[in-house]
N, C-alpha and C. Protein backbone atom coordinates (compact mmCIF):
# COMPACT_ATOMS: atom_id res chain seq x y z
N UNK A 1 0.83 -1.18 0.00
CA UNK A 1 0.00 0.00 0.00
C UNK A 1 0.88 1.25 0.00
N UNK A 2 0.59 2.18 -0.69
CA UNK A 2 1.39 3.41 -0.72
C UNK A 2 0.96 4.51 0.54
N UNK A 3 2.23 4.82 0.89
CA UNK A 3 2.67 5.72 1.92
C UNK A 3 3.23 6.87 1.67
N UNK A 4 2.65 7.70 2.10
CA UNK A 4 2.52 9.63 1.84
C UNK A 4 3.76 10.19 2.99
N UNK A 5 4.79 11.22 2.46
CA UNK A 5 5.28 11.68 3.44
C UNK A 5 4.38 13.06 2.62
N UNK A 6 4.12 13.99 4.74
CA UNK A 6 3.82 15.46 4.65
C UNK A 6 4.44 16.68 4.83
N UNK A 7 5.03 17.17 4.09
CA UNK A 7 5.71 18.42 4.97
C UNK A 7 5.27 19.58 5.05
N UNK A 8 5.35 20.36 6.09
CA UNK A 8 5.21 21.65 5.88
C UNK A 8 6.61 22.62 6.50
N UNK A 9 6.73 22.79 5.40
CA UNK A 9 8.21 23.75 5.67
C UNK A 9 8.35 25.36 5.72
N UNK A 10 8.87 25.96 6.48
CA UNK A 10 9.18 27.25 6.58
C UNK A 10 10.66 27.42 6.03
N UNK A 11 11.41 27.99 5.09
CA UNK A 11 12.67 27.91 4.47
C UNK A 11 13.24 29.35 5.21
N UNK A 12 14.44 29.42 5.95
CA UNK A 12 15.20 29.85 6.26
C UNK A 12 16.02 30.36 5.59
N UNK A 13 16.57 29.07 4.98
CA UNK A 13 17.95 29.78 4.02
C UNK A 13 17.67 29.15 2.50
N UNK A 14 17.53 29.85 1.93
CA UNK A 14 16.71 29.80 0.35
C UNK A 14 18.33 28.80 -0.16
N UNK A 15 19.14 29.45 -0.25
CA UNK A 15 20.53 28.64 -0.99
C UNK A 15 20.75 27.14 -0.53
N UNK A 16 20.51 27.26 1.00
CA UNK A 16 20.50 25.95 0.95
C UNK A 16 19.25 24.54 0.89
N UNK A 17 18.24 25.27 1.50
CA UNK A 17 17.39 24.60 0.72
C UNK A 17 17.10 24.37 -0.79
N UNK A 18 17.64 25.33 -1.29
CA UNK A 18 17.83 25.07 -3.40
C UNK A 18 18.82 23.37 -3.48
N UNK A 19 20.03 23.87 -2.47
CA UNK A 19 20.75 22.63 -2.65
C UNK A 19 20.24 21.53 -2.43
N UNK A 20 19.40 21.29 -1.30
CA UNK A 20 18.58 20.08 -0.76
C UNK A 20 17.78 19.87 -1.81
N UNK A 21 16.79 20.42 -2.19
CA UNK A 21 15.89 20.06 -3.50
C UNK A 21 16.56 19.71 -4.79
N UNK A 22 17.79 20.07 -4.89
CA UNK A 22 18.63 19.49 -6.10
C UNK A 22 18.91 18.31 -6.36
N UNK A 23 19.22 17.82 -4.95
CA UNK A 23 19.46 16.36 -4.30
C UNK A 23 18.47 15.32 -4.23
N UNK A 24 17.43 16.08 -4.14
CA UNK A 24 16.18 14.71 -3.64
C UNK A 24 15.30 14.43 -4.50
N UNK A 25 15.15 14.86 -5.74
CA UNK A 25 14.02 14.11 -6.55
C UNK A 25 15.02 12.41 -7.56
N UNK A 26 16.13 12.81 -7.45
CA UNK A 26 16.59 11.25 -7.76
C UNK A 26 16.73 10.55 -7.01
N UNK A 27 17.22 10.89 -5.61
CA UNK A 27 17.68 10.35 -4.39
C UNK A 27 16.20 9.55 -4.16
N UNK A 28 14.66 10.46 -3.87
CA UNK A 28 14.07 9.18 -3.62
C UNK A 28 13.05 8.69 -4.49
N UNK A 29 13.56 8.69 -5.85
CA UNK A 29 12.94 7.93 -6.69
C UNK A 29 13.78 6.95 -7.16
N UNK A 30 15.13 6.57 -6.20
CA UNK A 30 15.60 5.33 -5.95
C UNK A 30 14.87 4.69 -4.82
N UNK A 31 14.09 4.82 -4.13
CA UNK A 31 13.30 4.48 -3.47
C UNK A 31 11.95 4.44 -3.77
N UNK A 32 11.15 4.43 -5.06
CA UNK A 32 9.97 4.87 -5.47
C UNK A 32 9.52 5.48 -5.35
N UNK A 33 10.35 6.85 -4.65
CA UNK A 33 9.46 7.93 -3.88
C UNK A 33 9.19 9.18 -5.15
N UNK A 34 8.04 9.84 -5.37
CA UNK A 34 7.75 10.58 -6.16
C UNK A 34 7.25 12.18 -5.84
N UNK A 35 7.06 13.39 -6.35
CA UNK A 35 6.00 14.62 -5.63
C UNK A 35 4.78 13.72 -6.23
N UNK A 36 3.72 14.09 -5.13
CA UNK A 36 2.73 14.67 -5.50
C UNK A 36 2.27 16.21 -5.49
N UNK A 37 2.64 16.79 -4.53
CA UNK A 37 2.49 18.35 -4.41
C UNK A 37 4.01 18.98 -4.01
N UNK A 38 4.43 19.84 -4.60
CA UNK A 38 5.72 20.57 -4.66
C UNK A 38 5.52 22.52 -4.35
N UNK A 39 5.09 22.80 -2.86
CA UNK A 39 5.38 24.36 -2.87
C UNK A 39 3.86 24.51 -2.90
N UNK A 40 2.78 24.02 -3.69
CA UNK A 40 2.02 24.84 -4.35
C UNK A 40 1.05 25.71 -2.99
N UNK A 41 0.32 26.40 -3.48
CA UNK A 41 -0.51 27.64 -2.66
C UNK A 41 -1.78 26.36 -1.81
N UNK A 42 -1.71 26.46 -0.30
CA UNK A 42 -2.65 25.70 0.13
C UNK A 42 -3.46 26.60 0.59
N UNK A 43 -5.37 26.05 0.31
CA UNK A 43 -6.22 26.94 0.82
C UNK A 43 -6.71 26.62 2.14
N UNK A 44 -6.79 27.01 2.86
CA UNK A 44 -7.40 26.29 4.26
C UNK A 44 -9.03 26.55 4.60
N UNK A 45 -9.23 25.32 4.51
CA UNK A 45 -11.30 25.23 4.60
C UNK A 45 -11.55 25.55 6.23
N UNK A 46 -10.69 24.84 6.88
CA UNK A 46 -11.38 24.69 8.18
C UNK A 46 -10.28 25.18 8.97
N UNK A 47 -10.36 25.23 10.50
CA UNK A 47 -9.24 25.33 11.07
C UNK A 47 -8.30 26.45 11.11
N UNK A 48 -7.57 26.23 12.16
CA UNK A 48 -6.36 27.41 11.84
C UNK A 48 -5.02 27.18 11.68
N UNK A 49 -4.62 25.92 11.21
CA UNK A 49 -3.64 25.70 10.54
C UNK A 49 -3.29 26.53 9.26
N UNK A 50 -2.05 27.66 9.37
CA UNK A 50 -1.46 27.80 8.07
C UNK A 50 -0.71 27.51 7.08
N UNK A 51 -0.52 26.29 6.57
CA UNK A 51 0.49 26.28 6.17
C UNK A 51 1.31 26.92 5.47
N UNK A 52 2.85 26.70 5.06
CA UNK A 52 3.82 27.85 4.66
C UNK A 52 3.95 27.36 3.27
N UNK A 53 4.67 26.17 3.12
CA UNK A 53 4.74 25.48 1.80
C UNK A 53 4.82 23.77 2.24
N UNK A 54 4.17 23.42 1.75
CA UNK A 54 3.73 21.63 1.35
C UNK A 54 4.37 21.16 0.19
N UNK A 55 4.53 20.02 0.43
CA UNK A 55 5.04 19.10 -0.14
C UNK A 55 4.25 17.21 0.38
N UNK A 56 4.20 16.87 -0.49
CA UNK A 56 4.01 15.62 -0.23
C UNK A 56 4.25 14.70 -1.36
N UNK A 57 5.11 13.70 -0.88
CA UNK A 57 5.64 12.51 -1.91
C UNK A 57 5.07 11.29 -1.38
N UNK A 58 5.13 10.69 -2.69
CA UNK A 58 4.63 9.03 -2.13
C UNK A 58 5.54 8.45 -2.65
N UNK A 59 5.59 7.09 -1.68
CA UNK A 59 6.32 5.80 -1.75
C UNK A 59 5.66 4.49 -1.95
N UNK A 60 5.99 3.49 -2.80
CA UNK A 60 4.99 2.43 -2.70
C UNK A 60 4.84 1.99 -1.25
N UNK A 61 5.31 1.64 -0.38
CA UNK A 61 5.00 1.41 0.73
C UNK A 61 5.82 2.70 1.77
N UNK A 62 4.91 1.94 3.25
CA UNK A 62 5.90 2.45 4.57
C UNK A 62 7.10 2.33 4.39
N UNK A 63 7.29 1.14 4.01
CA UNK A 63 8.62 0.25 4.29
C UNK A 63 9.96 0.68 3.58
N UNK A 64 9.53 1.27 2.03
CA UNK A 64 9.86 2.15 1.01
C UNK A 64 10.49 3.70 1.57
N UNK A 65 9.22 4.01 2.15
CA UNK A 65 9.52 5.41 2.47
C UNK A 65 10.47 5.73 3.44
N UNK A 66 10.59 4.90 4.64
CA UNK A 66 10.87 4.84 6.09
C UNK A 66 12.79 4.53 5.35
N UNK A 67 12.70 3.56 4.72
CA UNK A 67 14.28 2.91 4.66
C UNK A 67 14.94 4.05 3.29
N UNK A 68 14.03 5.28 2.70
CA UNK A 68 14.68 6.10 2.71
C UNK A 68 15.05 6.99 3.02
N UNK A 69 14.17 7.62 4.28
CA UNK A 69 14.31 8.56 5.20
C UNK A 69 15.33 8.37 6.08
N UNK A 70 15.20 6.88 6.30
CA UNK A 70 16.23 6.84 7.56
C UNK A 70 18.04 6.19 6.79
N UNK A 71 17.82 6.40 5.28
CA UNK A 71 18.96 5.51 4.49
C UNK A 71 20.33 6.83 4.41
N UNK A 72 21.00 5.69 4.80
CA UNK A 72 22.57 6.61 5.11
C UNK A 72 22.67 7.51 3.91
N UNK A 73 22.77 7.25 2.87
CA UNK A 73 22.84 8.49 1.58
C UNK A 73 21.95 10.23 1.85
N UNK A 74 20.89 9.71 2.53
CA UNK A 74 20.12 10.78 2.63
C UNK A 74 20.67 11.99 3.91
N UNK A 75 21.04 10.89 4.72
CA UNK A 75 21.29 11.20 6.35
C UNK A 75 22.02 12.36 5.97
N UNK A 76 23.11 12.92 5.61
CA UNK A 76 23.81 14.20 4.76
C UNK A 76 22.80 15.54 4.19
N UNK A 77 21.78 15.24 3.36
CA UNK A 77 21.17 15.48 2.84
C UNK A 77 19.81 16.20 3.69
N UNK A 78 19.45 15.36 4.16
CA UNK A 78 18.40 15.72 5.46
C UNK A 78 18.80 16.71 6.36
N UNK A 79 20.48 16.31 7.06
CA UNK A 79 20.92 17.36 8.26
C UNK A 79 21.14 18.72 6.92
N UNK A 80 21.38 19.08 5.78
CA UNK A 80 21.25 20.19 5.02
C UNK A 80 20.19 20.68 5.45
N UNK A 81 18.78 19.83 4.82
CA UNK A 81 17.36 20.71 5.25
C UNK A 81 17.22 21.17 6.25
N UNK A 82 17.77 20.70 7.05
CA UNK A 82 17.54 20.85 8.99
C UNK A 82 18.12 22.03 8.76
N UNK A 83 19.19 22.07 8.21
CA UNK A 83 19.71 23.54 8.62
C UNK A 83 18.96 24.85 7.97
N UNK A 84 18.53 24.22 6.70
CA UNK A 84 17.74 25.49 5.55
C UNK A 84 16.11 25.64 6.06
N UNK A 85 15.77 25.12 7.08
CA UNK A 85 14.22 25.45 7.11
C UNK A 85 13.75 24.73 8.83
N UNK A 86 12.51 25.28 8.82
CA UNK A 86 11.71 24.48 10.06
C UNK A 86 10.58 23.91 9.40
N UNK A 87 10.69 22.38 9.50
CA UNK A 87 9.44 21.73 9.18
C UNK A 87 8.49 21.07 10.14
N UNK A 88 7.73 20.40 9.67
CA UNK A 88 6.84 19.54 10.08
C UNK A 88 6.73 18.24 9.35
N UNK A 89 6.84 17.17 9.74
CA UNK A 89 6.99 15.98 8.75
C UNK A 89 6.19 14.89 9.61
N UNK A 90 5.19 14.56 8.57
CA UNK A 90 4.32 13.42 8.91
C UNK A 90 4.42 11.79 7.98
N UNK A 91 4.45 11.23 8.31
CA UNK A 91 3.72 10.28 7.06
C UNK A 91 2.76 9.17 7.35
N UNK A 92 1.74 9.07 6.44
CA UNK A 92 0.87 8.24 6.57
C UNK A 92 0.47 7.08 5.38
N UNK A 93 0.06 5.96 6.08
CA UNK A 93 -0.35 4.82 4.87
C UNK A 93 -1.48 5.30 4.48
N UNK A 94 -1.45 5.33 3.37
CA UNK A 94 -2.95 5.04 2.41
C UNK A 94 -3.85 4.29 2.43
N UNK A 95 -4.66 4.34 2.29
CA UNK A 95 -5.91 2.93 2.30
C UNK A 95 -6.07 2.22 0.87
């Protein structure tokens, strides 16, 4: 079953988050991981959640997603974002 990562990111440092995004659309589509939503403008129906910018990729599975999040190649890559932004990162299975 396919598994959604969520982010919502606040970008700090534009240069280096450019670098991080340079890095990760091959990185985890060695993992099957794909966008579904990249940046775009979210409207909010309910609630008072704002978000800043979203993103969400899918993976064919948890199992997919998880062993590239947590996969040594990325581990480099990830502590970059950490430094270029404040997120929020969820992920959930699909039905």
């Amino acid at each position: 079953m396919p598994a959604l990562l969520i982010a919502d990111v606040d970008i700090t440092d534009r240069v280096g988050y450019d670098e991080y995004l340079s890095q990760l659309p091959e990185m985890m589509a060695a993992y099957g991981g794909k966008y579904l939503v990249r940046g775009a403008p979210a409207q909010v129906l309910e609630g008072s959640w704002q978000p800043r910018r979203l993103a969400i990729l899918e993976f064919p599975s948890m199992e997919q997603l998880l062993a590239f999040y947590d996969s040594a190649e990325y581990a480099p890559v990830k502590a970059g974002r950490m430094n270029a932004c404040d997120a929020n990162i969820v992920v959930v299975q699909t039905v």
